[in-house]
Protein backbone atom coordinates (compact mmCIF):
# COMPACT_ATOMS: atom_id res chain seq x y z
CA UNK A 1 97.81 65.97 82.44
CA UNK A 2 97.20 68.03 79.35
CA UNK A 3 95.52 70.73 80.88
CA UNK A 4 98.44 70.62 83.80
CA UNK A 5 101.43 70.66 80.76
CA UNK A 6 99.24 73.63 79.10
CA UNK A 7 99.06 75.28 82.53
CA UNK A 8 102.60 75.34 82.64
CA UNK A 9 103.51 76.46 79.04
CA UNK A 10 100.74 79.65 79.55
CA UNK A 11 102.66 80.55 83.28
CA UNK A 12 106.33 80.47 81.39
CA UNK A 13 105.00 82.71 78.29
CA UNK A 14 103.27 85.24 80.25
CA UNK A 15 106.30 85.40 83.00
CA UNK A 16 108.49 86.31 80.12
CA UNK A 17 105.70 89.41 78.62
CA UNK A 18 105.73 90.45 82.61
CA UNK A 19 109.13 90.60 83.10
CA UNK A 20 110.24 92.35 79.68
CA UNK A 21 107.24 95.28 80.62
CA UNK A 22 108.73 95.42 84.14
CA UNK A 23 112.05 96.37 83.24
CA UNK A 24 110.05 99.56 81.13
CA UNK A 25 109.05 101.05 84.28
CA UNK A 26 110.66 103.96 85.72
CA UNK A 27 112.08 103.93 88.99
CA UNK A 28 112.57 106.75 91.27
CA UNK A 29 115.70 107.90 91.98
CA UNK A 30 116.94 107.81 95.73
CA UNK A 31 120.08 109.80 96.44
CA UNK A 32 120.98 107.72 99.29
CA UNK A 33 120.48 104.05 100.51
CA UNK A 34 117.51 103.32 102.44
CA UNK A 35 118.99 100.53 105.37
CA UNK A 36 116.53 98.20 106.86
CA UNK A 37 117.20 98.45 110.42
CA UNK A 38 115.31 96.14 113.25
CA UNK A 39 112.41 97.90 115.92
CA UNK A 40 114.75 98.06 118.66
CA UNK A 41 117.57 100.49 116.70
CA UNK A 42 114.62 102.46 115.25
CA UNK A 43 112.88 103.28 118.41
CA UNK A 44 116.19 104.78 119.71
CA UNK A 45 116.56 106.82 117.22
CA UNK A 46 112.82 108.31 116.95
CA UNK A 47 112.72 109.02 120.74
CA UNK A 48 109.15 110.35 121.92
CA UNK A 49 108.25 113.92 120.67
CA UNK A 50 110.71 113.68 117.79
CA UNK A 51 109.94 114.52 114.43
CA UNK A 52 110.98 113.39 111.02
CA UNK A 53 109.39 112.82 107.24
CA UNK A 54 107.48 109.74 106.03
CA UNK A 55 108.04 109.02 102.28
CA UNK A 56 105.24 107.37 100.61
CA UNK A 57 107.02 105.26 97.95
CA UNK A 58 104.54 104.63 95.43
CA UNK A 59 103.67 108.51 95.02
CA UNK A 60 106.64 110.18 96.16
CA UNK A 61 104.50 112.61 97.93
CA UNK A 62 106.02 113.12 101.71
CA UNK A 63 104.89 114.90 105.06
CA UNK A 64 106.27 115.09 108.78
CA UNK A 65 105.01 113.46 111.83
CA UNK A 66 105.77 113.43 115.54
CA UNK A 67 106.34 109.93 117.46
CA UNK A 68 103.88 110.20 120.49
CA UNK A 69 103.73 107.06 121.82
CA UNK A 70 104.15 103.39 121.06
CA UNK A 71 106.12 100.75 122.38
CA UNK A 72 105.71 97.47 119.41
CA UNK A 73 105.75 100.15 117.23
CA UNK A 74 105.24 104.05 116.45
CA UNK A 75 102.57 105.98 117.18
CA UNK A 76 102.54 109.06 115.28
CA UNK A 77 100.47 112.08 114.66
CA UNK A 78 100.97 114.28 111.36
CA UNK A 79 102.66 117.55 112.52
CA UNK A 80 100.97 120.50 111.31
CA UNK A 81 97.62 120.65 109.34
CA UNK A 82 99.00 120.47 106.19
CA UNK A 83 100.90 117.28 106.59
CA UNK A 84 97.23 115.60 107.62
CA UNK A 85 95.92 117.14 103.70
CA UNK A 86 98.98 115.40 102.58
CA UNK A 87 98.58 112.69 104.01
CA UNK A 88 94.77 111.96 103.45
CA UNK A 89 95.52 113.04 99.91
CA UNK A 90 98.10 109.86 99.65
CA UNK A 91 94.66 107.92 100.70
CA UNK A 92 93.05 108.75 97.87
CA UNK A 93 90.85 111.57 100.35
CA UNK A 94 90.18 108.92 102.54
CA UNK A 95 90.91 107.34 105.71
CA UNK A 96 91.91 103.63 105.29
CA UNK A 97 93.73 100.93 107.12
CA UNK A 98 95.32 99.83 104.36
CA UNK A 99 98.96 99.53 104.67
CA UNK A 100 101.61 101.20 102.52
CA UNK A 101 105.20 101.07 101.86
CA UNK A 102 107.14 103.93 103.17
CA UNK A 103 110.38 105.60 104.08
CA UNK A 104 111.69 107.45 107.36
CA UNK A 105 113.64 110.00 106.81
CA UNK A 106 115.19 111.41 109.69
CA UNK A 107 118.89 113.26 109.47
CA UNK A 108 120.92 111.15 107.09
CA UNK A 109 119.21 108.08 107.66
CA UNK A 110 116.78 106.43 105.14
CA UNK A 111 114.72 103.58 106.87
CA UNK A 112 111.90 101.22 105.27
CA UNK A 113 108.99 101.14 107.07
CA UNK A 114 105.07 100.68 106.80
CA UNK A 115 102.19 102.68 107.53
CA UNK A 116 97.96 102.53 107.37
CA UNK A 117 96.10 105.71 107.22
CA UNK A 118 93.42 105.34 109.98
CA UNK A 119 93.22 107.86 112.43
CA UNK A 120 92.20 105.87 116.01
CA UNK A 121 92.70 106.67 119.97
CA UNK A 122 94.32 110.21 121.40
CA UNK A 123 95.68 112.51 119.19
CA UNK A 124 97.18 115.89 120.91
CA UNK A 125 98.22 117.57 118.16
CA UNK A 126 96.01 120.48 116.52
CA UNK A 127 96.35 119.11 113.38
CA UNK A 128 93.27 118.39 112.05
CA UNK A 129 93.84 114.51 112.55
CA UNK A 130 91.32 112.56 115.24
CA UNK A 131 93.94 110.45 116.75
CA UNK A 132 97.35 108.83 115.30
CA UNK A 133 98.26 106.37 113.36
CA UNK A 134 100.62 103.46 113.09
CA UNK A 135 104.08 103.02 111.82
CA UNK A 136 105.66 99.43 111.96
CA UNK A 137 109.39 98.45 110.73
CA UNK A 138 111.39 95.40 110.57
CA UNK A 139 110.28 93.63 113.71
CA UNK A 140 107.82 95.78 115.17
CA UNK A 141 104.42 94.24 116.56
CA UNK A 142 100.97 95.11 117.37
CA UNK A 143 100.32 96.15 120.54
CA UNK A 144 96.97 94.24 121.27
CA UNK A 145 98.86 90.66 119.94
CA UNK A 146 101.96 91.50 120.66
CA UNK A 147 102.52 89.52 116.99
CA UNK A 148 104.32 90.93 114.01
CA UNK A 149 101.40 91.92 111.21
CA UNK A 150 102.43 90.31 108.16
CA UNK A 151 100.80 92.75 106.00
CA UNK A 152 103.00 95.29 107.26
CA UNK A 153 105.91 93.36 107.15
CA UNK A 154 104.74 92.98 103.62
CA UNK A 155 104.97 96.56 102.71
CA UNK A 156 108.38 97.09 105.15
CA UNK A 157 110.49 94.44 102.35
CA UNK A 158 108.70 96.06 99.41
CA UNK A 159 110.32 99.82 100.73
CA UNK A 160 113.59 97.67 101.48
CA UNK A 161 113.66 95.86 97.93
CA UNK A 162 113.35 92.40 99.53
CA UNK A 163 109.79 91.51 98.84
CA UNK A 164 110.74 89.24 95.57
CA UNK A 165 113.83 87.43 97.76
CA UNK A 166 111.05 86.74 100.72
CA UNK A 167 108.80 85.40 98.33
CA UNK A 168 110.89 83.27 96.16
CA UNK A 169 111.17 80.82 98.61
CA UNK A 170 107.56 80.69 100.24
CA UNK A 171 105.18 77.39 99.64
CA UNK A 172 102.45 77.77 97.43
CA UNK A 173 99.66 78.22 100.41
CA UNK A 174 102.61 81.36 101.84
CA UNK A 175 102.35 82.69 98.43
CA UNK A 176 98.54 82.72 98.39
CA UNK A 177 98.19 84.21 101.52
CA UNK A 178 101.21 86.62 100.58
CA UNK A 179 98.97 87.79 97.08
CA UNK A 180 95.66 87.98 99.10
CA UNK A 181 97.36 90.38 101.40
CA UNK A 182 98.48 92.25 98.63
CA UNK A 183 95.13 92.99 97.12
CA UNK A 184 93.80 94.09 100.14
CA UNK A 185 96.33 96.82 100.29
CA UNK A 186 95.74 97.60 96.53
CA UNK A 187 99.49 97.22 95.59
CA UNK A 188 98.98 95.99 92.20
CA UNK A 189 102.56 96.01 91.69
CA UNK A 190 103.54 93.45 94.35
CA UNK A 191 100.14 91.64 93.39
CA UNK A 192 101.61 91.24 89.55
CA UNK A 193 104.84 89.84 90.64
CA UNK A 194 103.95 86.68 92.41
CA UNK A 195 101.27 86.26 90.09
CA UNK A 196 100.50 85.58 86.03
CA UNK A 197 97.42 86.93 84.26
CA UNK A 198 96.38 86.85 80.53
CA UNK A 199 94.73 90.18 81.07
CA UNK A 200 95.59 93.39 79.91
CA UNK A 201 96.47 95.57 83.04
CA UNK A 202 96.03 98.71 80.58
CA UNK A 203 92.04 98.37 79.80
CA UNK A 204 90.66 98.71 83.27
CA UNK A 205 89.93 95.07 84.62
CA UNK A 206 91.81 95.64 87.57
CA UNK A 207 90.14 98.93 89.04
CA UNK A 208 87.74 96.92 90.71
CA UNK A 209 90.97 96.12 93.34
CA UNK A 210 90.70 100.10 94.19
CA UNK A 211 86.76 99.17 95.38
CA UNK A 212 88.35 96.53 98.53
CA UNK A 213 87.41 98.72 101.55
CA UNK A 214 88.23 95.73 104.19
CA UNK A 215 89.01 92.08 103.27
CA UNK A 216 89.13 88.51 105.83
CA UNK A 217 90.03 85.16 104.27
CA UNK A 218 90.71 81.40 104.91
CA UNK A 219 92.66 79.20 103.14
CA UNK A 220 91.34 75.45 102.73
CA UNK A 221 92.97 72.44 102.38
CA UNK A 222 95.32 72.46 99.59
CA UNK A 223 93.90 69.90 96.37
CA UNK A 224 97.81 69.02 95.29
CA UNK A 225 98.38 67.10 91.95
CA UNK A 226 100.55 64.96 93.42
CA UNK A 227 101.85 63.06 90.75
CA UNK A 228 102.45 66.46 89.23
CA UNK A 229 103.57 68.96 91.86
CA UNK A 230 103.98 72.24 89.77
CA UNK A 231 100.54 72.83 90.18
CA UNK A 232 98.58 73.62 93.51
CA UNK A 233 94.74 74.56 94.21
CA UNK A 234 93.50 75.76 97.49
CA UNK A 235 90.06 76.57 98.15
CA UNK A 236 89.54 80.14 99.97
CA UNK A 237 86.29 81.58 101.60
CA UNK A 238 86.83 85.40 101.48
CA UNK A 239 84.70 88.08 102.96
CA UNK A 240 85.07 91.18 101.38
CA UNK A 241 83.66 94.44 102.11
CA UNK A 242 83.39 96.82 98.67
CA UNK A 243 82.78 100.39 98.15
CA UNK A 244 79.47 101.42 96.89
CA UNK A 245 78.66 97.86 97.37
CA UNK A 246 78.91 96.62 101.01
CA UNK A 247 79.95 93.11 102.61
CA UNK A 248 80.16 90.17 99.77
CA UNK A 249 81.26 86.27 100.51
CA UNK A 250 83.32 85.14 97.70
CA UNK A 251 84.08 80.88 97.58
CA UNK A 252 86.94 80.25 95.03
CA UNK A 253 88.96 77.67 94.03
CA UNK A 254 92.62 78.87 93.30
CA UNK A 255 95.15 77.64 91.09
CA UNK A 256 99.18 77.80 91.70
CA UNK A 257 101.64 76.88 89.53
CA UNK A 258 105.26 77.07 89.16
CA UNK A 259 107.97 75.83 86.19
CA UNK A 260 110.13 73.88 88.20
CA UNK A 261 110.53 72.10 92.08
CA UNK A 262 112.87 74.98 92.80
CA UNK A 263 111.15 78.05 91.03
CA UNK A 264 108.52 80.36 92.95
CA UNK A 265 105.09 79.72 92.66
CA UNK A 266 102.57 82.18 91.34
CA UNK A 267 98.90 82.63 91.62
CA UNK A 268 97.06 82.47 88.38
CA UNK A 269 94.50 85.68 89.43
CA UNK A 270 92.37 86.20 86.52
CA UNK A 271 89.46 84.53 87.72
CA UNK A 272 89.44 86.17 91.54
CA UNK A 273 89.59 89.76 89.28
CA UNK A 274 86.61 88.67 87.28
CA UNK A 275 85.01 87.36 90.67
CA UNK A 276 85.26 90.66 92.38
CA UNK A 277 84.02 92.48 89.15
CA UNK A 278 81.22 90.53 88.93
CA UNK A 279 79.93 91.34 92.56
CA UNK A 280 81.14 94.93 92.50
CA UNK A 281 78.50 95.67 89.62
């Protein structure tokens, strides 16, 4: 129980530090509202062979596409050869599937949307890009399932500001699953706000997320306290593939813990950084 009550009293004080150094951030300034609208408005108005930009939120940087195909969601191809340098240059120089929160621009209208960077299948474009890639939105789905991907829909709230609403209200397994998916995309940002670290962010310990080339999990059996329920542990087998490193397996314990019955939960995700450091060395 002490260790439980101590838990607690750690979570509150660093959710305070977090949320005083969040409000120092800079945001960027959009001159317009982005609306979320749902698959079936979007794909009338992005019609096959029409063009339009893609905003990449995090660094601003933007370049136009052309909708080729796609029925779940968008198929797209970058338009000219510079768009594809802009684009792979938004990856870091390198192809990934890792998703990323974006915005459509196309006439007036500002939509949120998601996108990975993989070039796959036909491309017919001389562009300089082997194939197209994906763009999902607010109810879009994959075409093999024919199932929504969460980890898009992840990255579609975060460009529509909803991400903290959806997640206020998820159980403490929803939340874990909701933070793994978050370090697979390396959105640090999203990762820091459903969780609570004792870390500093600013010496480096967290570059080791930026090394998580491909990443598979399940989540055990939660291990509930409960005569105590503001704390939550599930065990998670995670197979992780790392740059420079290859394939690891990963078996962690983690812990949850939230202030009250009705406030979010959060993951406590020192020890999973310190796990991944210690087998990306």
């Amino acid at each position: 129980m002490k260790k439980t009550l101590l838990l607690v009293f750690l979570f509150i004080c660093l959710s305070q530090k977090q949320a005083l150094a969040a409000n120092d951030q800079p945001r960027p300034h959009i001159s317009f509202q982005p609306v979320l609208l749902s698959w079936d408005v979007v794909n009338e108005i992005i019609p096959r062979k029409s063009s339009f930009a893609v905003i990449d939120i995090d660094s601003g940087q933007s370049f136009k596409v052309q909708r080729r195909a796609g029925s779940g969601h968008a198929d797209v191809q970058p338009l000219t050869k510079d768009d594809t340098k802009i684009m792979k240059k938004i990856y870091n120089g390198k192809w990934s599937w890792r998703r990323r929160a974006v915005f459509i621009l196309i006439d007036d209208q500002l939509i949120p949307a998601s996108m990975h960077g993989m070039p796959h299948g036909a491309g017919a474009i001389q562009n300089g890009f082997p194939g197209h890639f994906c763009i999902h939105f607010s109810g879009s789905t994959t075409h093999r399932t024919r199932k929504f991907d969460l980890s898009h829909h992840v990255m579609i709230l975060k460009a529509a500001g909803k991400f903290d609403d959806y997640t206020a209200s998820l159980s403490a397994e929803e939340i874990l699953n909701i933070f793994l998916i978050t370090a697979k995309n390396h959105d640090k940002e999203l990762m820091e706000g459903i969780s609570i670290s004792n870390m500093n962010k600013n010496d480096g310990s967290y570059n080791v997320l930026n090394n998580i080339e491909g990443m598979k999990w399940t989540i055990k059996k939660s291990q509930e306290d409960h005569d105590f329920p503001l704390v939550s542990t599930f065990p998670v087998e995670t197979k992780i593939y790392l740059d420079e490193v290859g394939p690891v397996k990963i078996t962690q314990t983690f812990t949850l813990i939230r202030t009250s019955l009705f406030s979010p939960w959060k993951v406590m995700r020192d020890p999973f950084v310190t796990e991944l450091a210690e087998n990306g060395r």
